[in-house]
N, C-alpha and C. Protein backbone atom coordinates (compact mmCIF):
# COMPACT_ATOMS: atom_id res chain seq x y z
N UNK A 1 47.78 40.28 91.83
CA UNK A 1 46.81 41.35 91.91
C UNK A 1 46.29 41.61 90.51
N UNK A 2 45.05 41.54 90.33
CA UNK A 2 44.23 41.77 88.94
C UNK A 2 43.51 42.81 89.02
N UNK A 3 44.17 44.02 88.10
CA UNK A 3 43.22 44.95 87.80
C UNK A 3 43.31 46.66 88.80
N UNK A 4 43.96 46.02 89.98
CA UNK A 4 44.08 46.53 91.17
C UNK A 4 45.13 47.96 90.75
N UNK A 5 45.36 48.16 91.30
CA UNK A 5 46.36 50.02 91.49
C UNK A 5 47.28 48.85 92.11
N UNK A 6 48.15 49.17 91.44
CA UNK A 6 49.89 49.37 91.92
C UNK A 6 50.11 49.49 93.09
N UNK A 7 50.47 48.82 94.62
CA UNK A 7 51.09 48.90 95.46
C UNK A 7 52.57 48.71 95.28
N UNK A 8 53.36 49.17 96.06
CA UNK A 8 54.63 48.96 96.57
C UNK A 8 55.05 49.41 98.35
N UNK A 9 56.09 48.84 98.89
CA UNK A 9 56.37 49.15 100.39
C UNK A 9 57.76 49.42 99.50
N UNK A 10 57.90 50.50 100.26
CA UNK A 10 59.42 51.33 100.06
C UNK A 10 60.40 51.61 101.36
N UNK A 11 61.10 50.97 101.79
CA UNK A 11 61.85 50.95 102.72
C UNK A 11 63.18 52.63 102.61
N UNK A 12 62.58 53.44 103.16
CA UNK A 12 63.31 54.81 103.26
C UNK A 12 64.26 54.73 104.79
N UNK A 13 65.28 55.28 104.20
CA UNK A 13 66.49 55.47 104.92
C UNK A 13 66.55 56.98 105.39
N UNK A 14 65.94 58.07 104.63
CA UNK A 14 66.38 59.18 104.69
C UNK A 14 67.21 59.48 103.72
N UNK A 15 68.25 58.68 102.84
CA UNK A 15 68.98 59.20 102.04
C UNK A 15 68.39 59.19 100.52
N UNK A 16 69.93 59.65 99.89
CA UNK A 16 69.38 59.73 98.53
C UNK A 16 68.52 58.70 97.33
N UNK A 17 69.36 57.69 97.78
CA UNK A 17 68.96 56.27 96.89
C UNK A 17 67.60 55.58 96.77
N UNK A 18 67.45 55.43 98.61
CA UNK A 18 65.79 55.37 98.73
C UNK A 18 64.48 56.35 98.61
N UNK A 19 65.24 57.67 98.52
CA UNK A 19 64.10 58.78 97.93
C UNK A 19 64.20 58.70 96.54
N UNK A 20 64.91 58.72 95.93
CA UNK A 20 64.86 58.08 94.45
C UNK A 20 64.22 56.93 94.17
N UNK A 21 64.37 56.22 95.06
CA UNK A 21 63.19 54.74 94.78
C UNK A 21 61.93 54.97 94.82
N UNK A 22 61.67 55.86 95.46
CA UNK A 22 60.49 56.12 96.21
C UNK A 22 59.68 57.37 94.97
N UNK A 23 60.33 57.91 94.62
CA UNK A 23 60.43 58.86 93.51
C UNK A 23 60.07 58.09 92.13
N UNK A 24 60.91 57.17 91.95
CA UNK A 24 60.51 56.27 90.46
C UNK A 24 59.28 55.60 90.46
N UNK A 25 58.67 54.65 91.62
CA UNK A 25 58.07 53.90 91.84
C UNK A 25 56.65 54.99 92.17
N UNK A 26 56.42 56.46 92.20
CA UNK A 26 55.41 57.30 92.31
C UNK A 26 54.99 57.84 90.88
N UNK A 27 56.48 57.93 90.23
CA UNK A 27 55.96 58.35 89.06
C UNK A 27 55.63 57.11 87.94
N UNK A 28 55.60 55.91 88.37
CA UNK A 28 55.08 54.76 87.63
C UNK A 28 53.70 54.29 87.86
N UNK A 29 53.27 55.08 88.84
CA UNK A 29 51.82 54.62 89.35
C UNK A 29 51.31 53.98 90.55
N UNK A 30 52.59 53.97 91.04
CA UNK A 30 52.59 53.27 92.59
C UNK A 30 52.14 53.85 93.44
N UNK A 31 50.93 52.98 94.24
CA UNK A 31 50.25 53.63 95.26
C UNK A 31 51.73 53.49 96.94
N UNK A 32 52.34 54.41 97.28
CA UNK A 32 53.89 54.08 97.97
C UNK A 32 53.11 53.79 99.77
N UNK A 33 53.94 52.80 99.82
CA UNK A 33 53.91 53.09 101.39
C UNK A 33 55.36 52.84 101.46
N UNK A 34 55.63 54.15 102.30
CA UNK A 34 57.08 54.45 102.99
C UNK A 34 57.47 53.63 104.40
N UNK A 35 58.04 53.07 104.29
CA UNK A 35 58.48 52.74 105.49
C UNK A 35 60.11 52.74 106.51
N UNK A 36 60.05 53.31 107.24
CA UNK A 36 61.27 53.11 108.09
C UNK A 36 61.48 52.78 109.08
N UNK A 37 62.88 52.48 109.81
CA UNK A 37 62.76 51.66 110.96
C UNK A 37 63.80 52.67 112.09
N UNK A 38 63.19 52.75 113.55
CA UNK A 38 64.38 53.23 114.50
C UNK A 38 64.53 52.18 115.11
N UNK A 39 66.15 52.20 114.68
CA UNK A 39 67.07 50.71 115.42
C UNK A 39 67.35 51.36 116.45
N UNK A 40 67.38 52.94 116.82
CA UNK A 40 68.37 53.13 117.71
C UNK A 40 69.57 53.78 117.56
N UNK A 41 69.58 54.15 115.82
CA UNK A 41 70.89 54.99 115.29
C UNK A 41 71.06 56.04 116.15
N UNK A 42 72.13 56.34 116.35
CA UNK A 42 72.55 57.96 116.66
C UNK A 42 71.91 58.96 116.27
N UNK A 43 72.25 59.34 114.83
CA UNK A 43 72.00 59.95 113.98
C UNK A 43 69.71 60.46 113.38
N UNK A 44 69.61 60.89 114.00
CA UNK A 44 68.30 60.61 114.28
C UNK A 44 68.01 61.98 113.00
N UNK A 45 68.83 62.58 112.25
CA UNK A 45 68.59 63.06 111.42
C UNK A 45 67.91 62.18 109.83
N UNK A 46 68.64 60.82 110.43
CA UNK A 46 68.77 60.24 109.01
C UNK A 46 66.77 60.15 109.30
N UNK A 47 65.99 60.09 110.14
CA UNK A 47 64.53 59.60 110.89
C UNK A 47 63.59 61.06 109.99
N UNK A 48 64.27 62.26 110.40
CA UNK A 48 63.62 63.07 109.93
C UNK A 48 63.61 63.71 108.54
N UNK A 49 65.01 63.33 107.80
CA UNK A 49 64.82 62.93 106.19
C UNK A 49 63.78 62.83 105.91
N UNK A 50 63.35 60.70 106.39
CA UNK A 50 63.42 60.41 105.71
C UNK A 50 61.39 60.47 105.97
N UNK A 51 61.19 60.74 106.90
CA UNK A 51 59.93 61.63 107.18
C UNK A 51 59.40 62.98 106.18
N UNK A 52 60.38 63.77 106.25
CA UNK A 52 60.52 64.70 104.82
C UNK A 52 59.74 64.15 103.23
N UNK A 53 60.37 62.81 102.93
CA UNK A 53 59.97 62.48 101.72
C UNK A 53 58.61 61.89 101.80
């Protein structure tokens, strides 16, 4: 990419590590696309995290 804005795909979990990724890579200039996946976890909190960020 020449010249272009900064993309990145950010794979969010909901937790801490990947909102921190997601966090570094915004304040470097990265245009973010968030992405997450429902496998089907239980836990459907970890979904609305990671929606949050």
């Amino acid at each position: 990419m020449s010249g272009g804005q900064k993309r990145a795909v950010i794979l969010v979990s909901g937790g801490m590590d990947s909102a921190v990724t997601l966090a570094i890579a915004r304040s470097q200039g990265f245009s973010c696309y968030a992405l997450t996946v429902d496998y089907g976890q239980r836990h459907h909190a970890e979904l609305a995290a990671a929606a949050r960020v």
